[in-house]
C-alpha atoms as a PDB file:
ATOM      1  CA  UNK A   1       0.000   0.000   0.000  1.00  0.00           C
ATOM      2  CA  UNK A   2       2.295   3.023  -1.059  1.00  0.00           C
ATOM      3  CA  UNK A   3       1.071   6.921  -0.376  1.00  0.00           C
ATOM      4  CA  UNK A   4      -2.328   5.692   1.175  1.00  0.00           C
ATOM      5  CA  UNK A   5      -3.953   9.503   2.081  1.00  0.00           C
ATOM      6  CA  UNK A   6      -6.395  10.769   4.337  1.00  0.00           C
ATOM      7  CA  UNK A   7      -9.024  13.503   3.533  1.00  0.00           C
ATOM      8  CA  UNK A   8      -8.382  16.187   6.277  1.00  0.00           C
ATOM      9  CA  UNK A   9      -5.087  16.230   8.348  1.00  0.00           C
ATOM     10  CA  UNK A  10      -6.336  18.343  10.872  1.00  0.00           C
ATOM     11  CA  UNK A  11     -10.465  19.876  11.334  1.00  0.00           C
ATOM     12  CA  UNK A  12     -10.798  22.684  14.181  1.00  0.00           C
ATOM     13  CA  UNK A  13      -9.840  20.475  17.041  1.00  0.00           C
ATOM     14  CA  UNK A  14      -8.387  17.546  15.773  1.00  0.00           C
ATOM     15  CA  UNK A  15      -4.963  17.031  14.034  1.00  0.00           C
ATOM     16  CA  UNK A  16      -3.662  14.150  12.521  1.00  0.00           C
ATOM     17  CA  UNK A  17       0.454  13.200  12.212  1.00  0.00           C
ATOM     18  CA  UNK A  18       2.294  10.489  10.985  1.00  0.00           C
ATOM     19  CA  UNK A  19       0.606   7.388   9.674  1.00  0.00           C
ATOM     20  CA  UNK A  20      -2.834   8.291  10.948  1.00  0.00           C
ATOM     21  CA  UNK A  21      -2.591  11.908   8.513  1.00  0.00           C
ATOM     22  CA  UNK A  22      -1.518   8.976   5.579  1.00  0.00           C
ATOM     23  CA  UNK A  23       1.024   7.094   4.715  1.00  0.00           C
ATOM     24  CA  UNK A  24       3.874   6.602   2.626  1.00  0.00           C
ATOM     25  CA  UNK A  25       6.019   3.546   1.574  1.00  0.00           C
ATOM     26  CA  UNK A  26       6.966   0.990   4.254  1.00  0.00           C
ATOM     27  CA  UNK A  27      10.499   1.135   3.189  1.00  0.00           C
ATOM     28  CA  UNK A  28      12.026   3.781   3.201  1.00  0.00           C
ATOM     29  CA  UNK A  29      11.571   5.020   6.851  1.00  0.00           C
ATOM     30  CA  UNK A  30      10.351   8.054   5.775  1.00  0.00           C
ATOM     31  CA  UNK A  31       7.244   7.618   8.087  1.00  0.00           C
ATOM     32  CA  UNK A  32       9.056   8.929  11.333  1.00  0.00           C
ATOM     33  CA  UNK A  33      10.871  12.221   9.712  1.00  0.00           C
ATOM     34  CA  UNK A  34       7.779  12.965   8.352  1.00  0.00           C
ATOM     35  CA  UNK A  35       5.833  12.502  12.136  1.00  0.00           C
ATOM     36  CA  UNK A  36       8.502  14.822  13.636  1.00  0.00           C
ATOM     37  CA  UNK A  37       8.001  17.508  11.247  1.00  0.00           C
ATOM     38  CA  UNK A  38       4.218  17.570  11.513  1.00  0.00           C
ATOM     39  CA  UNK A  39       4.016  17.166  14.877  1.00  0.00           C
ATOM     40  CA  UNK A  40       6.194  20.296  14.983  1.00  0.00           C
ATOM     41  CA  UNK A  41       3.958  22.002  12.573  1.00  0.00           C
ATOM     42  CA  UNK A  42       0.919  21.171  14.950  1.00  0.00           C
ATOM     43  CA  UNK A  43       2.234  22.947  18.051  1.00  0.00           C
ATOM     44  CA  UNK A  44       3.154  26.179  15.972  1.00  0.00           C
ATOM     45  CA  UNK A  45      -0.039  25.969  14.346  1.00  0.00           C
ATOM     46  CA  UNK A  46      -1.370  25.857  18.096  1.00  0.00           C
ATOM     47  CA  UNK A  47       0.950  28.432  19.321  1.00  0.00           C
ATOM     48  CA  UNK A  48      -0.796  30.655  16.981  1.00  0.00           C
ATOM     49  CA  UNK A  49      -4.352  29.346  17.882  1.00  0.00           C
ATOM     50  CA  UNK A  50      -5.945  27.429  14.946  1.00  0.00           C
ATOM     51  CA  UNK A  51      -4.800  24.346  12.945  1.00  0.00           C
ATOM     52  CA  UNK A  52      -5.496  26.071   9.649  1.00  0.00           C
ATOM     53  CA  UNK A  53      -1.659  26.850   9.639  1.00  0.00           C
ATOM     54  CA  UNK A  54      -1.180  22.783   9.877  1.00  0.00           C
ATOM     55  CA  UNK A  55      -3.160  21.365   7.388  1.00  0.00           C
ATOM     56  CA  UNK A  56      -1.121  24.125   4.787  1.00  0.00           C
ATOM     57  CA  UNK A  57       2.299  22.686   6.603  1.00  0.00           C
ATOM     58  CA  UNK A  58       1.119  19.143   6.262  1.00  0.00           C
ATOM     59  CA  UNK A  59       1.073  19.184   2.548  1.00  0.00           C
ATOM     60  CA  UNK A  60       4.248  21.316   2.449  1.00  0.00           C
ATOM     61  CA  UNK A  61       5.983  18.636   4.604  1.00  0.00           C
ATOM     62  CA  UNK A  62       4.634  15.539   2.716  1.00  0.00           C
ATOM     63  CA  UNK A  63       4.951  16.995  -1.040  1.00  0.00           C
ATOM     64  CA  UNK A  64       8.366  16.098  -1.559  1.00  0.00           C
ATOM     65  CA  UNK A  65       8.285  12.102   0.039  1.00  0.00           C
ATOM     66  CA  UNK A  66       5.171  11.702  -1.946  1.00  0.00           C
ATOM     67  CA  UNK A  67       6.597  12.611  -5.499  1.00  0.00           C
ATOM     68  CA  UNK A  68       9.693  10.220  -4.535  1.00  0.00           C
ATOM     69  CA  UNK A  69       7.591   7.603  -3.244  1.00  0.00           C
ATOM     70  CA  UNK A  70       5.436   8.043  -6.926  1.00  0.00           C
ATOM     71  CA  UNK A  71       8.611   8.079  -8.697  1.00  0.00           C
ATOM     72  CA  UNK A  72      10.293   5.117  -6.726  1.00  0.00           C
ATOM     73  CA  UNK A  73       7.060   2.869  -7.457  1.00  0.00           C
ATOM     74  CA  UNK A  74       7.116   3.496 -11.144  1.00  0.00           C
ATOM     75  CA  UNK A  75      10.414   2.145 -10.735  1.00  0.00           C
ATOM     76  CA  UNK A  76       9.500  -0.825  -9.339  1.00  0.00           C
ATOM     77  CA  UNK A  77       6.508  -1.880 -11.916  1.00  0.00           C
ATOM     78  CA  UNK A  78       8.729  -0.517 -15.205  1.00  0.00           C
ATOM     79  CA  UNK A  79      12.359  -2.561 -15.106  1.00  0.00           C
ATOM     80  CA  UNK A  80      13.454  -0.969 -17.964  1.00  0.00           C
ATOM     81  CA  UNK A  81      13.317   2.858 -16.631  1.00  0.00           C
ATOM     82  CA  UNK A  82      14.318   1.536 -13.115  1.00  0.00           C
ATOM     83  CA  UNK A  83      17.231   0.302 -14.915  1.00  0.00           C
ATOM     84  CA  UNK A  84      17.513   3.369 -16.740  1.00  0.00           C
ATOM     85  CA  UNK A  85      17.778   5.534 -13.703  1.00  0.00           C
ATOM     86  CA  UNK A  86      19.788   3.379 -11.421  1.00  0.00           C
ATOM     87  CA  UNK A  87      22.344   3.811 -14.710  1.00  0.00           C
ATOM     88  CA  UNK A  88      22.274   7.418 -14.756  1.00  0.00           C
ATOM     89  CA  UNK A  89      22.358   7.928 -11.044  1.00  0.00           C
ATOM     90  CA  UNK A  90      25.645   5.610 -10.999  1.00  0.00           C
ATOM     91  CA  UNK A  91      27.079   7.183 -13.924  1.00  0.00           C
ATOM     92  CA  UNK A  92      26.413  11.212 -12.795  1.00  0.00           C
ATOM     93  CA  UNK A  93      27.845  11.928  -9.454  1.00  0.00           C
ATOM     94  CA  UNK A  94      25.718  15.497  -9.648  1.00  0.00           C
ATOM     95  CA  UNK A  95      22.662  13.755 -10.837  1.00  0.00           C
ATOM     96  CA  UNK A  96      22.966  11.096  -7.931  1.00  0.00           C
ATOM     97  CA  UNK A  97      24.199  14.333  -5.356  1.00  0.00           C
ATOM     98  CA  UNK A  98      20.770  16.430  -6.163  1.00  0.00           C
ATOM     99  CA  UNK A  99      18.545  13.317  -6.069  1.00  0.00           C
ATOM    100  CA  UNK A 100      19.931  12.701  -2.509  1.00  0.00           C
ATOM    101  CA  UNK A 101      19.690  16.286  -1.309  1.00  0.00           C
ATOM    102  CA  UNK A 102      16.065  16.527  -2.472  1.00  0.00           C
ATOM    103  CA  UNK A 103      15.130  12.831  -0.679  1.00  0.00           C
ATOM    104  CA  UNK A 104      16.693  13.929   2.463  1.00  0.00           C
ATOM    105  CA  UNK A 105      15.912  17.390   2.289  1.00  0.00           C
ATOM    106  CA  UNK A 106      19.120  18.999   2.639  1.00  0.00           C
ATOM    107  CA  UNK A 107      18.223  20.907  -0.687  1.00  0.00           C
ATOM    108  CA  UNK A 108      14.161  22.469  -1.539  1.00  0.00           C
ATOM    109  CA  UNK A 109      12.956  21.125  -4.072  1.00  0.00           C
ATOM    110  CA  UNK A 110      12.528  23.748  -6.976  1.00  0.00           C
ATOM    111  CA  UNK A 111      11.081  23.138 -10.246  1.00  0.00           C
ATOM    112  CA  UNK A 112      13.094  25.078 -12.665  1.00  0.00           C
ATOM    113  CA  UNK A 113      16.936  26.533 -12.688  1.00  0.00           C
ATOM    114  CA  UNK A 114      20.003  24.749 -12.296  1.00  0.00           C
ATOM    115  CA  UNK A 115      19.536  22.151 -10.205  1.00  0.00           C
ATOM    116  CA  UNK A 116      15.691  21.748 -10.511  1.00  0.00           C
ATOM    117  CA  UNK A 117      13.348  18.803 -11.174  1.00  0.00           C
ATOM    118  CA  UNK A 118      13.293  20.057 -15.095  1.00  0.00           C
ATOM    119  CA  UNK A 119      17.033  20.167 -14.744  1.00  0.00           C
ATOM    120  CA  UNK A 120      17.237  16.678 -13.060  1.00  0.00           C
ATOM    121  CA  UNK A 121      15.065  15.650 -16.102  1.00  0.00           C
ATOM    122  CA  UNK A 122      16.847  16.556 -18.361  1.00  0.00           C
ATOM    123  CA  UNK A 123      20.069  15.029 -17.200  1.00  0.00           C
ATOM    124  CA  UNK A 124      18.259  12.256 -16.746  1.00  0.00           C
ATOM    125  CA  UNK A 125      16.998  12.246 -20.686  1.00  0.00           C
ATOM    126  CA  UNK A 126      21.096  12.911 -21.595  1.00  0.00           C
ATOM    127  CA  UNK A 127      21.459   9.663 -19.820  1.00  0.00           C
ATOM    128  CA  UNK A 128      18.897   8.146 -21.735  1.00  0.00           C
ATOM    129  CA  UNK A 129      16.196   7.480 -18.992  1.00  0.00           C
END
C-alpha cells in the first residue's frame, strides 16, 4: 500500500500526524521524519491558535516524500526505466548528489533553474532514462 492519504489532516480540534494523517512507503523510513516535522507544525499551528496553519504545513511537509515515493514505485513496476535511472544515477555523481539532497531534504525542491526537477530531467533524458 504506497502513499495511502487521508481527507483532512487536521479539522478545528483535531490534528492528525504520521501514519494516521496517511502514509507513505513501508520502506524507506520516511514515516518517522515525516511525524517529527508535523508534529512540529501542529504545536506552531497551536501556538498561533488554529490548525489552519497545519493542514497548509502538512502538505508542504509531505509533497516532496510523496513525489519520490510516486517516482520510486514506477520504478518498481517498469524494469526498464528503473534500470535506466539506477544507470544514470551511478554514472552522474551530480545527478545522484541532487537526487539525494532533495530525498533527504538537505536541498528544496525547486522546479526550474540549475539544479531543478526540469534540470534533473533533463540530465536524466542525456542519460537516456
Amino acid at each position: 500500500p504506497f502513499g495511502q492519504r487521508c481527507t483532512a489532516a487536521a479539522t478545528d480540534r483535531i490534528a492528525l500526524v504520521g501514519d494516521a494523517a496517511g502514509s507513505l512507503d513501508p520502506i524507506s523510513g520516511e514515516g518517522l521524519a515525516i511525524a517529527l516535522h508535523e508534529a512540529g507544525a501542529v504545536v506552531g499551528a497551536m501556538t498561533e491558535g488554529s490548525l489552519r496553519q497545519y493542514r497548509a504545513g502538512h502538505r508542504k511537509i509531505r509533497r516532496t516524500p510523496m513525489m519520490l515515493t510516486g517516482l520510486l514505485t514506477v520504478m518498481a513496476d517498469h524494469p526498464a526505466i528503473r534500470r535506466r535511472v539506477t544507470r544514470a544515477l551511478a554514472t552522474s555523481e551530480i545527478l545522484f548528489e541532487r537526487a539525494l539532497a532533495f530525498g533527504s531534504r538537505a536541498r528544496p525542491v525547486r522546479v526550474t533553474g540549475r539544479g531543478g526537477v526540469l534540470h534533473m530531467a533533463w540530465e536524466l533524458a542525456r542519460h537516456g532514462v
